[in-house]
N, C-alpha and C. Protein backbone atom coordinates (compact mmCIF):
# COMPACT_ATOMS: atom_id res chain seq x y z
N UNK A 1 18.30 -3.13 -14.14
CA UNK A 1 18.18 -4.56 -13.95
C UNK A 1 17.76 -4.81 -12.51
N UNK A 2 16.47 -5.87 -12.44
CA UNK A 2 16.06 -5.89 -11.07
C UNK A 2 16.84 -7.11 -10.62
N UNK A 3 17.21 -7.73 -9.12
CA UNK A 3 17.53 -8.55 -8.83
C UNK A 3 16.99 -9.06 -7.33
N UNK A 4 16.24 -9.72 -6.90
CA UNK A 4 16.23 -10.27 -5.80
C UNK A 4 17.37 -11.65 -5.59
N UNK A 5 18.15 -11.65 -4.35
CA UNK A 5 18.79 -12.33 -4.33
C UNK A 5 19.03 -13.41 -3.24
N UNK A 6 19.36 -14.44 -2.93
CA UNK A 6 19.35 -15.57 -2.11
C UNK A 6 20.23 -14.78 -0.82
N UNK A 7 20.32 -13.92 -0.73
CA UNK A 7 21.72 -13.65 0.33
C UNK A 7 20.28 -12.51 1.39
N UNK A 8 19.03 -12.13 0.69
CA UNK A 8 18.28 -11.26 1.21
C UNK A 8 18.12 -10.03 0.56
N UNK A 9 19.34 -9.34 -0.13
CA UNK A 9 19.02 -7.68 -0.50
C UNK A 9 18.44 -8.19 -1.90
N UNK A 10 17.10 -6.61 -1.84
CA UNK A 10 16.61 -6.66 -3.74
C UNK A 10 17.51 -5.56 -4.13
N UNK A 11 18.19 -5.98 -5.33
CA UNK A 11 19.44 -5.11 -6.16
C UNK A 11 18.98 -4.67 -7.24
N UNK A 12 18.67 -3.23 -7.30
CA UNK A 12 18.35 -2.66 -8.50
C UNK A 12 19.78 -2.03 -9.50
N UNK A 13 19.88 -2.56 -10.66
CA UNK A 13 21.63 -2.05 -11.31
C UNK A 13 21.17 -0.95 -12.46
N UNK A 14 21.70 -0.25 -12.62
CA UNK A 14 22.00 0.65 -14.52
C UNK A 14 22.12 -0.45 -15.13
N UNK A 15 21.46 -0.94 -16.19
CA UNK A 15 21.72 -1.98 -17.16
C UNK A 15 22.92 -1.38 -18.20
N UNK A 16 22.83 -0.37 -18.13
CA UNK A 16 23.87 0.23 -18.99
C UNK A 16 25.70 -0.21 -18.64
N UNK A 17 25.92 0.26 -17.63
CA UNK A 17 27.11 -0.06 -17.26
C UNK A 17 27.59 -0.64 -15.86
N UNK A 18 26.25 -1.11 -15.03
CA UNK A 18 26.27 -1.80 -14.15
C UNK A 18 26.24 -1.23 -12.92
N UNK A 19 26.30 0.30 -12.76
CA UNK A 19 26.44 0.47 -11.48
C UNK A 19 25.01 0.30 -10.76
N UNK A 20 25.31 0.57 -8.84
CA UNK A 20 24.78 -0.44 -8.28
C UNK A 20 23.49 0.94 -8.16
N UNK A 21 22.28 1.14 -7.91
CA UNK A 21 21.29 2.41 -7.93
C UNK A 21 20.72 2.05 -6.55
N UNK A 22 20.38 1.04 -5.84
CA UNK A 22 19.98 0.51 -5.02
C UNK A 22 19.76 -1.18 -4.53
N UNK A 23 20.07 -1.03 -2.88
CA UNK A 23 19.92 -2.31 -2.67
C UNK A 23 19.47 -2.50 -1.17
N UNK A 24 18.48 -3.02 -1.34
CA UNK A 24 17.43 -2.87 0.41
C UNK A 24 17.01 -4.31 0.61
N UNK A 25 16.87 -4.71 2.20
CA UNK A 25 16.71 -6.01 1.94
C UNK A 25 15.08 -6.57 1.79
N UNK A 26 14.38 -7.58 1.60
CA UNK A 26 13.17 -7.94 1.38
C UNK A 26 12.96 -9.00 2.24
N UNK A 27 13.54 -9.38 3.17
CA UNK A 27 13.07 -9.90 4.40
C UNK A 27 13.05 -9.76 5.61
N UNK A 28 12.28 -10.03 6.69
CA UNK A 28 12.41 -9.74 8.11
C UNK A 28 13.75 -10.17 8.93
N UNK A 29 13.85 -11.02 8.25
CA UNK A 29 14.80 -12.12 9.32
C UNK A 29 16.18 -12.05 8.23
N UNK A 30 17.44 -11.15 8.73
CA UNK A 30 18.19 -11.11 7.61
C UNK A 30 19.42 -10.91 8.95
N UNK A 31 20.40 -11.50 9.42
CA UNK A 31 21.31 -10.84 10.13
C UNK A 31 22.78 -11.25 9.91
N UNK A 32 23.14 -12.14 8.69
CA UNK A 32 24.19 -11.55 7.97
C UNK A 32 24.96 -10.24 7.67
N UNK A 33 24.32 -9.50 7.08
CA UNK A 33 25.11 -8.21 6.82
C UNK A 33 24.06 -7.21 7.41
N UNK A 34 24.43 -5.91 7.81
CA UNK A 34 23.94 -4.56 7.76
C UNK A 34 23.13 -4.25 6.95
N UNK A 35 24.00 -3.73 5.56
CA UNK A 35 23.26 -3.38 4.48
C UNK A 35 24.83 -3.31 3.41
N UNK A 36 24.00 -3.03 1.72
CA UNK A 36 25.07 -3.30 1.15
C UNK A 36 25.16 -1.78 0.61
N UNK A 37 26.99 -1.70 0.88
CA UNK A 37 27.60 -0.17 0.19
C UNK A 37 27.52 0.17 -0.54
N UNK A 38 27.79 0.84 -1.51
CA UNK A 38 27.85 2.30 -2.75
C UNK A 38 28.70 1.36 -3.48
N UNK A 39 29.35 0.45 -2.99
CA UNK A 39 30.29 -0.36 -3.80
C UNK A 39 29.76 -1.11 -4.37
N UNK A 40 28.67 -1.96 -3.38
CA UNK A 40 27.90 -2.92 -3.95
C UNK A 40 28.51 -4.62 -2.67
N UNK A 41 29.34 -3.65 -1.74
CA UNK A 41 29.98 -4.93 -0.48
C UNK A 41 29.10 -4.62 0.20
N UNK A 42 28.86 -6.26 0.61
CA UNK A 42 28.00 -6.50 2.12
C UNK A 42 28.73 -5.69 3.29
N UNK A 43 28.42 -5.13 4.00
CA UNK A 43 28.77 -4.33 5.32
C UNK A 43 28.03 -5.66 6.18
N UNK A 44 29.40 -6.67 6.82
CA UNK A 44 28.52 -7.42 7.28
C UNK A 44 28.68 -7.44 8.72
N UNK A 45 27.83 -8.32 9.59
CA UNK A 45 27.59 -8.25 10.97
C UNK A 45 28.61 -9.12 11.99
N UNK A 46 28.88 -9.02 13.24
CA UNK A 46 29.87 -9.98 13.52
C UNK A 46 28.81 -11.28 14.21
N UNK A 47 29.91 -11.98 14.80
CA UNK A 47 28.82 -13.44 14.94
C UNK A 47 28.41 -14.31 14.23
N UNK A 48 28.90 -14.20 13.06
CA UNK A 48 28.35 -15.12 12.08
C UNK A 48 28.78 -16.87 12.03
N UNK A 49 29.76 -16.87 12.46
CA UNK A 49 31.09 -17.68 12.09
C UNK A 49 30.01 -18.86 12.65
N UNK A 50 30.25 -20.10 12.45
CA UNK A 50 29.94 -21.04 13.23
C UNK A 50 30.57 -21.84 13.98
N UNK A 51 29.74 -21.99 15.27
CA UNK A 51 30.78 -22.50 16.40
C UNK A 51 30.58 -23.86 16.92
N UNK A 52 30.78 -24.51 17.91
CA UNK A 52 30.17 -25.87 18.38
C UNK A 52 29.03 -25.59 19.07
N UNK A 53 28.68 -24.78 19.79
CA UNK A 53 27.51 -24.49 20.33
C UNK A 53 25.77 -24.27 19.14
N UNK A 54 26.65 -23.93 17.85
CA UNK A 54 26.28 -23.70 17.03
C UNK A 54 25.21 -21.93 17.21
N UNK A 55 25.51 -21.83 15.20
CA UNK A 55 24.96 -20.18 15.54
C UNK A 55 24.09 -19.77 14.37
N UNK A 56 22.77 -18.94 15.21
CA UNK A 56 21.57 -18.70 14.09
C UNK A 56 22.47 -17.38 13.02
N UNK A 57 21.90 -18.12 11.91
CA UNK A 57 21.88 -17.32 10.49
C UNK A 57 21.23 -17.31 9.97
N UNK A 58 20.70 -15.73 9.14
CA UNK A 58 19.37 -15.98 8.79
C UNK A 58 19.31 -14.74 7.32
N UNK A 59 19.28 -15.24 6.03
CA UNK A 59 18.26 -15.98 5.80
C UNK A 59 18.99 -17.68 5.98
N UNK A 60 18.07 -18.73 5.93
CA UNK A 60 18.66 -19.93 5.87
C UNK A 60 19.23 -20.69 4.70
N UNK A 61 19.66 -21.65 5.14
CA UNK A 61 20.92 -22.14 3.62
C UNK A 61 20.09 -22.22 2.40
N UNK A 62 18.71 -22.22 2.56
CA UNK A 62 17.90 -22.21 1.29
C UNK A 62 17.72 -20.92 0.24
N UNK A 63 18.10 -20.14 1.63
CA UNK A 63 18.05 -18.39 1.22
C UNK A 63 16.77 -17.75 1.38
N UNK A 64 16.59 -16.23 1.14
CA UNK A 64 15.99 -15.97 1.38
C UNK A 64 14.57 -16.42 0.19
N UNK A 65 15.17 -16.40 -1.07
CA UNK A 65 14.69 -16.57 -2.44
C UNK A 65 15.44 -17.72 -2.88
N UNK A 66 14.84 -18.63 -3.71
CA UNK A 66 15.52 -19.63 -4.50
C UNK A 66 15.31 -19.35 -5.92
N UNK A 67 15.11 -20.89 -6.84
CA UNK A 67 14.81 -21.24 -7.94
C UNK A 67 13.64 -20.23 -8.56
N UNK A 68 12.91 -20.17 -7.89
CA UNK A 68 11.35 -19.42 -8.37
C UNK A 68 11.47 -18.02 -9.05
N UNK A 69 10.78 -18.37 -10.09
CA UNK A 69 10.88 -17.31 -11.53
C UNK A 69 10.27 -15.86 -10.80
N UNK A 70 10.59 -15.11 -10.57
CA UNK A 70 10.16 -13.29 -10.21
C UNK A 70 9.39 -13.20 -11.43
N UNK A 71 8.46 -11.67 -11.29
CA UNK A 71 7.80 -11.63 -12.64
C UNK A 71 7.78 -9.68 -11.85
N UNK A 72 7.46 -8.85 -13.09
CA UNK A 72 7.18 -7.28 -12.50
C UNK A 72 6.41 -7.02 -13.78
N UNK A 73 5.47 -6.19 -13.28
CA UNK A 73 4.31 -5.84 -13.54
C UNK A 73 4.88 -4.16 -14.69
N UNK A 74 4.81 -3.64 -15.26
CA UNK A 74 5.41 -2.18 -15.34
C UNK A 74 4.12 -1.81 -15.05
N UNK A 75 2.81 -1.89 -15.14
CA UNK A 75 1.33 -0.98 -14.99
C UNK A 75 1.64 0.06 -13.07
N UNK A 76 2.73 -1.69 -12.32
CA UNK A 76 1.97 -1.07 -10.97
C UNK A 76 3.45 -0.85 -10.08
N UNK A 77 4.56 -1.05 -11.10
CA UNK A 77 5.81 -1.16 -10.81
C UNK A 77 6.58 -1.81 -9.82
N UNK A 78 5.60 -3.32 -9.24
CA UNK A 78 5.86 -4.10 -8.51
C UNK A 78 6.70 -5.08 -9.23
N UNK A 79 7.42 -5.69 -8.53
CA UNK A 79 8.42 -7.11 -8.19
C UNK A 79 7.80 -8.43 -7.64
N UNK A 80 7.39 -8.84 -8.22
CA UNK A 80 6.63 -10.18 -7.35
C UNK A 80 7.75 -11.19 -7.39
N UNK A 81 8.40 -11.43 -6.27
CA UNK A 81 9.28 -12.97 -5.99
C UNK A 81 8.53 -13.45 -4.50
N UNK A 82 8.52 -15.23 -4.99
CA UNK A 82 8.44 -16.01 -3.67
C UNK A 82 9.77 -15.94 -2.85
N UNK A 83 9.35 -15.92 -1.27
CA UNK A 83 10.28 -15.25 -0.17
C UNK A 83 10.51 -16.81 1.21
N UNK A 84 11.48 -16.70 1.87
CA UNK A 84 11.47 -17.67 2.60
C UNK A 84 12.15 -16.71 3.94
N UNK A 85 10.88 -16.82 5.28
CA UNK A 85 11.66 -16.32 5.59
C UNK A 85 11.74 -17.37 6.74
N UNK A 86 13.12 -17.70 6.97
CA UNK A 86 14.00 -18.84 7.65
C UNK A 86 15.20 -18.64 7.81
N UNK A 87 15.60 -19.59 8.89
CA UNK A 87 16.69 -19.08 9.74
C UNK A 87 17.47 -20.76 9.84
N UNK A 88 18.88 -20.81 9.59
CA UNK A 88 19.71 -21.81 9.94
C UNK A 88 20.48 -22.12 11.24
N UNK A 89 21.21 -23.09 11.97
CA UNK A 89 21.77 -22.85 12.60
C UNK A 89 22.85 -23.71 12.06
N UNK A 90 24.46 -23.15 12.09
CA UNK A 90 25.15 -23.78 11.82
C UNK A 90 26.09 -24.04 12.85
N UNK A 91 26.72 -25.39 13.29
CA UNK A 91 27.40 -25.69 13.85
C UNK A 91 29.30 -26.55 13.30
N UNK A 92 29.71 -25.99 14.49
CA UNK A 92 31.08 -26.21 13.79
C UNK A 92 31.53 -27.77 14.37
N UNK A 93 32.29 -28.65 14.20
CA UNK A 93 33.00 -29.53 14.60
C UNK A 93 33.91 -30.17 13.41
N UNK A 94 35.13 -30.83 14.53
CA UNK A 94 36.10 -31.38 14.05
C UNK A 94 36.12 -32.50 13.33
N UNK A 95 36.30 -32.66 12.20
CA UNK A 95 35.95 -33.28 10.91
C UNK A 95 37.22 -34.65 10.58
N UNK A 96 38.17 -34.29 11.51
CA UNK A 96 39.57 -34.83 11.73
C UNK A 96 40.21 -34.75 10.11
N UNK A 97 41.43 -35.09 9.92
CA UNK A 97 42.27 -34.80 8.94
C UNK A 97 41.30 -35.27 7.79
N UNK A 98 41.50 -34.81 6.56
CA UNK A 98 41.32 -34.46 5.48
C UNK A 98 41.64 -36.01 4.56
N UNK A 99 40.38 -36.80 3.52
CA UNK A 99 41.18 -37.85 3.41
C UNK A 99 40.34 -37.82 1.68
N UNK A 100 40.87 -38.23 0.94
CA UNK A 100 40.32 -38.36 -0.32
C UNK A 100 39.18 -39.12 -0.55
N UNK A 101 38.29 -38.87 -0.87
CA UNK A 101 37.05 -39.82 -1.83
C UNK A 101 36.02 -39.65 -0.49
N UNK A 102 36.62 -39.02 0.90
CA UNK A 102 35.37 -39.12 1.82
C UNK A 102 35.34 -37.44 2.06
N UNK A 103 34.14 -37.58 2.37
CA UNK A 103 33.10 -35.89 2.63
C UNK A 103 34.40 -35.21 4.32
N UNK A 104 34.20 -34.02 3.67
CA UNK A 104 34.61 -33.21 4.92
C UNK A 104 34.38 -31.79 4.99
N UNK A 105 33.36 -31.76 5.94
CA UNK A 105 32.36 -30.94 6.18
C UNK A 105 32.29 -29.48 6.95
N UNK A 106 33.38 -30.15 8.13
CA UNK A 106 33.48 -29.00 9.47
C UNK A 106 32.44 -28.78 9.99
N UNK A 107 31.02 -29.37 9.63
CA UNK A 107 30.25 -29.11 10.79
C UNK A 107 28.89 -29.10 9.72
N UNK A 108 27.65 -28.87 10.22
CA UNK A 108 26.72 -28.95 9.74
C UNK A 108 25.50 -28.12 10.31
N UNK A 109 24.57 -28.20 9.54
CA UNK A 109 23.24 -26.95 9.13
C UNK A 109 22.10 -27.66 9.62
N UNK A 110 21.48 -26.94 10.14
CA UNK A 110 19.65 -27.14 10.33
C UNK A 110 18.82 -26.16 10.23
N UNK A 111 17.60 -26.39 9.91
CA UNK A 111 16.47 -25.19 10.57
C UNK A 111 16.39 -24.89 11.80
N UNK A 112 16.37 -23.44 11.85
CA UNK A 112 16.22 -23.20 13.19
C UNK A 112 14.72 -22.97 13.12
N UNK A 113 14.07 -23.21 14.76
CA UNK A 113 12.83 -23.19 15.38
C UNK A 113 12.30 -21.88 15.34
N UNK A 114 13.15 -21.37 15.47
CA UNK A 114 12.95 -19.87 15.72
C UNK A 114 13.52 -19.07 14.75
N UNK A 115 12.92 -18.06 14.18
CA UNK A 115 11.66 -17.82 13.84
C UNK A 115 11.10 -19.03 13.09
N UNK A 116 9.51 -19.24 12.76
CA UNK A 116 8.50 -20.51 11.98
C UNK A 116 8.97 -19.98 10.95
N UNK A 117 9.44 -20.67 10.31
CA UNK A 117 9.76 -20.73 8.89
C UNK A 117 8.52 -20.33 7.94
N UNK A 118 8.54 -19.77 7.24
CA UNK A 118 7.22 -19.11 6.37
C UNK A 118 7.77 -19.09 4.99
N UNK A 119 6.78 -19.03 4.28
CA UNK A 119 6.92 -18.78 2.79
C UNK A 119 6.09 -17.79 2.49
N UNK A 120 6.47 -16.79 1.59
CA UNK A 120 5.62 -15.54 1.63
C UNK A 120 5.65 -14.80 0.42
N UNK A 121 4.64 -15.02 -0.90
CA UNK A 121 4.89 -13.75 -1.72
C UNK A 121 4.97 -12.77 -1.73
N UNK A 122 6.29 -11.80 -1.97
CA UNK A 122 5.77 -10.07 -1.70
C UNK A 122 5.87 -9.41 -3.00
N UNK A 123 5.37 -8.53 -2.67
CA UNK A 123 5.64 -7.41 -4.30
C UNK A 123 6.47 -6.09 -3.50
N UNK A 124 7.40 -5.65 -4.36
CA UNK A 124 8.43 -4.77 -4.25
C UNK A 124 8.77 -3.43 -4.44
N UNK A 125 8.81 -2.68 -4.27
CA UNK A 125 8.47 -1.43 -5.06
C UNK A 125 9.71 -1.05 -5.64
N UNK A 126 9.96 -1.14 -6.90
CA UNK A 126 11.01 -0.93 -7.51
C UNK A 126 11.71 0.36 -7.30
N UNK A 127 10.90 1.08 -7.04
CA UNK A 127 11.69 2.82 -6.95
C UNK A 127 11.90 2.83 -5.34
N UNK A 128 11.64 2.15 -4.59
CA UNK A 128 12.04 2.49 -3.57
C UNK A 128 13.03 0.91 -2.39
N UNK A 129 12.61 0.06 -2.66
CA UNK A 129 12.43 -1.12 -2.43
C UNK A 129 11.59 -1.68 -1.17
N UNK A 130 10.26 -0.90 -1.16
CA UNK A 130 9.79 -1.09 0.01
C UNK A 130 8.55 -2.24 -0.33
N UNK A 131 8.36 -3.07 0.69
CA UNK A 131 7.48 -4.08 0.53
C UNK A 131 5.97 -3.19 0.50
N UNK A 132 5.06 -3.75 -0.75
CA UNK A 132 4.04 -3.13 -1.08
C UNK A 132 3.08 -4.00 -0.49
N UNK A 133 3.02 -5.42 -0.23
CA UNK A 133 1.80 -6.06 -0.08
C UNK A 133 2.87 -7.47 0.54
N UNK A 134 2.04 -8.50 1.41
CA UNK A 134 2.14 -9.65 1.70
C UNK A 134 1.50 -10.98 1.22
N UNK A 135 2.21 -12.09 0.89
CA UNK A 135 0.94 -13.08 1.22
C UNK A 135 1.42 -14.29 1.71
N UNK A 136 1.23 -14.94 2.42
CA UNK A 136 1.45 -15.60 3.50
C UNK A 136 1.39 -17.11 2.62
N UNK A 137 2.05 -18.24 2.22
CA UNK A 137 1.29 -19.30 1.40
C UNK A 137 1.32 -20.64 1.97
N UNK A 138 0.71 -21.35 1.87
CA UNK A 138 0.87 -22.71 2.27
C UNK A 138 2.17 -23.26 2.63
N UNK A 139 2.22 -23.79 3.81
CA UNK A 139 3.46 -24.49 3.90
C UNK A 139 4.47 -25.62 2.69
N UNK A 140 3.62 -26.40 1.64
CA UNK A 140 3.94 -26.89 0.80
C UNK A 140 4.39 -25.83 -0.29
N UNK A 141 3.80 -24.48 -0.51
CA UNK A 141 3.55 -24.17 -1.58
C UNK A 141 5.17 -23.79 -2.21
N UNK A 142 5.71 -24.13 -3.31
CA UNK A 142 7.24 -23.64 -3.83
C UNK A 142 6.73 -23.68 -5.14
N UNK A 143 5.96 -22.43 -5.32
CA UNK A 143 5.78 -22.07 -6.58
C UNK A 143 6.51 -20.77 -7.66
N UNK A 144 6.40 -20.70 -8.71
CA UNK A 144 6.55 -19.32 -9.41
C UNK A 144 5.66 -18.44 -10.01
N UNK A 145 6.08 -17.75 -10.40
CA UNK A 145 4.74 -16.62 -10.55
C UNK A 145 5.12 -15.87 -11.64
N UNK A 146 3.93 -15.45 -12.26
CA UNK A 146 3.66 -14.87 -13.59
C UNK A 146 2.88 -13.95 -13.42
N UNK A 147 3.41 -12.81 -13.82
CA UNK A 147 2.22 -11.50 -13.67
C UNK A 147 1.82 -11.61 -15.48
N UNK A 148 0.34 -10.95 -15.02
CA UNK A 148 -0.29 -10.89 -16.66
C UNK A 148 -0.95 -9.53 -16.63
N UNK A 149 -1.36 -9.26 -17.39
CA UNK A 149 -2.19 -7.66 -17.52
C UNK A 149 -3.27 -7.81 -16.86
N UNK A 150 -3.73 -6.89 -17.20
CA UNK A 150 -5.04 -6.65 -16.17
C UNK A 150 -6.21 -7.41 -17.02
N UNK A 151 -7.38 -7.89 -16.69
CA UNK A 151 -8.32 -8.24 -18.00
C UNK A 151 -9.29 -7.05 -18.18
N UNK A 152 -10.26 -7.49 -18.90
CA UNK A 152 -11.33 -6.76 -19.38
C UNK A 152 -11.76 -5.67 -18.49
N UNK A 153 -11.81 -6.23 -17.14
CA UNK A 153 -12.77 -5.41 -15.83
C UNK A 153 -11.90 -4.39 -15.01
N UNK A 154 -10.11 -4.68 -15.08
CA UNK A 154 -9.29 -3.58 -14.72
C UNK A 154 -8.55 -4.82 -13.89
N UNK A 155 -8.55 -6.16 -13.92
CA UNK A 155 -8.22 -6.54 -12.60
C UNK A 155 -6.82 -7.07 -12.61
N UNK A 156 -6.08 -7.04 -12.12
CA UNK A 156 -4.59 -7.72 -12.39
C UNK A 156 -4.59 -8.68 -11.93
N UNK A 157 -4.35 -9.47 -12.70
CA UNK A 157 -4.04 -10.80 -12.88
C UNK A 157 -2.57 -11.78 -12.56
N UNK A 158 -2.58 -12.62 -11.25
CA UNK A 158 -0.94 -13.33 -11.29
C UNK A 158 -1.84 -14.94 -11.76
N UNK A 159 -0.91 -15.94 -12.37
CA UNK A 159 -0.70 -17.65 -12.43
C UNK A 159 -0.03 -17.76 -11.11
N UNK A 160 0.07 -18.72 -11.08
CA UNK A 160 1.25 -19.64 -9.93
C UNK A 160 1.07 -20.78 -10.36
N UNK A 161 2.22 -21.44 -10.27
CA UNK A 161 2.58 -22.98 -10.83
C UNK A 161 3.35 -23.51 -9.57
N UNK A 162 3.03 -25.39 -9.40
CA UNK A 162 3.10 -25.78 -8.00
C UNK A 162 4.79 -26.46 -8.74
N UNK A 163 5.79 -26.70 -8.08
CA UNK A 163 6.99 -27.38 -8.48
C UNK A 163 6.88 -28.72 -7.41
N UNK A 164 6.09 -28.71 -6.86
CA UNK A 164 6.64 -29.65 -5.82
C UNK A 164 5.56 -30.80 -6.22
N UNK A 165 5.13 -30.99 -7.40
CA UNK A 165 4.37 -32.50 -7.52
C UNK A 165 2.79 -32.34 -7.28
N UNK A 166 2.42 -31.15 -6.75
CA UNK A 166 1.13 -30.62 -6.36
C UNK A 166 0.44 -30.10 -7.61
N UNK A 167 0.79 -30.30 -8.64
CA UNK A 167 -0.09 -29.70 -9.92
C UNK A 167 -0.24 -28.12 -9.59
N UNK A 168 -1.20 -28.08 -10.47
CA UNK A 168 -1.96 -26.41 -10.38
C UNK A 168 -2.44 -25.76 -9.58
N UNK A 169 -2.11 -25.15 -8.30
CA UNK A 169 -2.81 -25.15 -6.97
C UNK A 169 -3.26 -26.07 -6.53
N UNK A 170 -3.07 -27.68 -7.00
CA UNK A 170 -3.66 -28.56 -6.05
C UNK A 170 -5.08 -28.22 -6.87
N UNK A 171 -5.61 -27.62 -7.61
CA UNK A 171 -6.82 -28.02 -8.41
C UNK A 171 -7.54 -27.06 -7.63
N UNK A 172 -7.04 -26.32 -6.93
CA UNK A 172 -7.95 -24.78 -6.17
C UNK A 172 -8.34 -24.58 -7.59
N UNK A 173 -9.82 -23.77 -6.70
CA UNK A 173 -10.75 -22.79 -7.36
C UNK A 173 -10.29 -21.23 -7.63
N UNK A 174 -10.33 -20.27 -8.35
CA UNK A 174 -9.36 -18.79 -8.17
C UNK A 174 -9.51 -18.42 -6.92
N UNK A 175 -9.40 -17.33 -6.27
CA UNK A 175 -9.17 -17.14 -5.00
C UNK A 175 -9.00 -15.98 -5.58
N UNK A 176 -9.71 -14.81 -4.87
CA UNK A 176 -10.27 -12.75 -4.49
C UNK A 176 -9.18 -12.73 -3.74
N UNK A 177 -7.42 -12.78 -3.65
CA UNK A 177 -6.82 -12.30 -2.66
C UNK A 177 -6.99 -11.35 -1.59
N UNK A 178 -8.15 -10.45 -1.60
CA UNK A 178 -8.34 -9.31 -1.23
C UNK A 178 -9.35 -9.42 -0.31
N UNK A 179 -9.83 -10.15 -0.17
CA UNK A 179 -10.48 -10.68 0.95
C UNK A 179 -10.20 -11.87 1.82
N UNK A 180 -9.08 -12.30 1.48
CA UNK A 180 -8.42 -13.21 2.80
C UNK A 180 -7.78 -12.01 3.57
N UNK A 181 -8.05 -12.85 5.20
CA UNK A 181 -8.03 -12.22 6.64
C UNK A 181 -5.80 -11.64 6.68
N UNK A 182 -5.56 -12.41 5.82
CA UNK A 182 -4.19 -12.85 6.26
C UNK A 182 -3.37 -12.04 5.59
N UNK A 183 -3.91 -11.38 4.22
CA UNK A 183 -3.31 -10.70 3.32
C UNK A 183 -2.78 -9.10 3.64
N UNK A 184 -1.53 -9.06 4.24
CA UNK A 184 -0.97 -7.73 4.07
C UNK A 184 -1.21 -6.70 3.12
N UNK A 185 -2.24 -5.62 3.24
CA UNK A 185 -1.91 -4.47 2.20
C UNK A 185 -2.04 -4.89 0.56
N UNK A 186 -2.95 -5.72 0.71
CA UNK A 186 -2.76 -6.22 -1.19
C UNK A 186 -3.49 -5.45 -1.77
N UNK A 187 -3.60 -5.39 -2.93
CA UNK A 187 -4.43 -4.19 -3.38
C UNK A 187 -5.64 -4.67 -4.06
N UNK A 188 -6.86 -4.10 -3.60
CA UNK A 188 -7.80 -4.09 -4.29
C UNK A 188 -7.80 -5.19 -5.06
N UNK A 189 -7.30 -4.82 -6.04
CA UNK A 189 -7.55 -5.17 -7.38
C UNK A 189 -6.88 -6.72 -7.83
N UNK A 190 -6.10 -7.11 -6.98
CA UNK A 190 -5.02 -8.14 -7.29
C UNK A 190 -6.46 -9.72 -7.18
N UNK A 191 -5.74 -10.32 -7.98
CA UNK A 191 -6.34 -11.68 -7.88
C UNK A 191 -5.41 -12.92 -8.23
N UNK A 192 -5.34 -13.63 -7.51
CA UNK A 192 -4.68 -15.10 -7.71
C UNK A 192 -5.59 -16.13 -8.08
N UNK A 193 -5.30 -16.35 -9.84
CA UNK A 193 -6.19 -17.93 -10.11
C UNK A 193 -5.56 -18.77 -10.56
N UNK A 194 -6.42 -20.00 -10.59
CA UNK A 194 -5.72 -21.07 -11.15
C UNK A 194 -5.30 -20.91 -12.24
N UNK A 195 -4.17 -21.10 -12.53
CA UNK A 195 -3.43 -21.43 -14.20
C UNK A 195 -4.48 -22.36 -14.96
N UNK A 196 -4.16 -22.07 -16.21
CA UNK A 196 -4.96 -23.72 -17.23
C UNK A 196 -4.38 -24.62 -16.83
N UNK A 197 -5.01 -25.54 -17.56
CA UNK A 197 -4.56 -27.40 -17.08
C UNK A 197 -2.92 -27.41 -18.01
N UNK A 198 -2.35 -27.12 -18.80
CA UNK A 198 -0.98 -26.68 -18.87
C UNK A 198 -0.29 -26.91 -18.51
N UNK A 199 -0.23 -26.06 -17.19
CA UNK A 199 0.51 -25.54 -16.93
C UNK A 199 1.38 -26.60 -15.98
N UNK A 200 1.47 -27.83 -15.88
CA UNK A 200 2.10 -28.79 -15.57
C UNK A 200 3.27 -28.92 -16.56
N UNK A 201 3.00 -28.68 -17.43
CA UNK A 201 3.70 -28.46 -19.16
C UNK A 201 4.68 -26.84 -19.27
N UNK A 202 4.62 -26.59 -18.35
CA UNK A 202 5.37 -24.92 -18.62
C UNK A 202 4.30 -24.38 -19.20
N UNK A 203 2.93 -24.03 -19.29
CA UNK A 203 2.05 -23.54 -20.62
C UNK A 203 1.83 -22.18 -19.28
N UNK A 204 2.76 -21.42 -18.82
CA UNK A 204 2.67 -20.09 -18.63
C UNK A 204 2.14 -19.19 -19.38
């Protein structure tokens, strides 16, 4: 069982009886925990706590990964999840005594400046968990992704669907991933096109 998870590590399990086979993290900006044990516990970092001065945590309260559907390929044994990589700062303050029907908080969250917040599809390498490829996406973009087979010509094929009110790519034309300047290590062969008109409809 594959798992990318909001906390940063991708968790590969035995579907059989659950134990843990691997778990590595999939973002840059991760300084919560170390890494996670044989147990399957965060080994985590100190500093975390939040103070009045307030203190960076990262991934941010959004996580590293959200809502957005993962998809894996078996042809190329990649993991495709959308990635966030962002950083919070949380600060502590006194909230005064505790009173029914009103909010009490202890303190509150922002983006931090540092690092630019990015959104980034990666693909995963399941046997190892090492990042295979990058792609860097629009600041709006909070999409999900669908891997499909390859077509006729050998080429592998992803959809992406926009959640944020932007339709279908915004009505982009397909796009040769493989020749943008920006694209980490993608392979050859990969291509990102527009979904059908659908796909506003779930028509994945």
């Amino acid at each position: 069982m594959l798992h990318a998870n909001r906390n940063g590590f991708f968790y590969v399990f035995d579907r059989r009886d659950g134990t843990l086979l691997m778990a590595k993290p999939f973002v840059k900006n991760l300084t919560w925990a170390h890494q996670i044990g044989y147990d399957g516990r965060p080994v985590k970092l100190p500093n975390q706590e939040p103070t009045a001065k307030g203190t960076k945590v990262c991934p941010s309260q959004d996580g590293a990964t959200n809502w957005f559907s993962p998809s894996f390929n078996p042809a190329t044994g990649l993991y495709y999840i959308q990635t966030f990589e962002k950083c919070s700062i949380y600060t502590k303050s006194d909230s005064g005594e505790w009173e029914s029907g009103k909010s009490y908080l202890g303190g509150s969250q922002r983006t931090a400046d540092d690092p630019k917040p990015e959104r980034i599809l990666k693909a995963i390498d399941i046997q190892t968990g090492a990042i295979a490829w990058t792609l860097a996406q629009r600041p709006r973009a909070i999409v999900g992704r669908h891997a499909e087979h390859r077509d006729r010509t050998g080429n592998l094929r992803i959809r992406r669907w926009r959640a944020d009110g932007g339709g279908c790519d915004d009505g982009e034309a397909a796009v040769d991933v493989s020749d943008e300047p920006d694209v980490e290590g993608v392979a050859d062969d990969l291509h990102v096109r527009r979904p059908p008109d659908d796909c506003d409809r779930g028509g994945l």
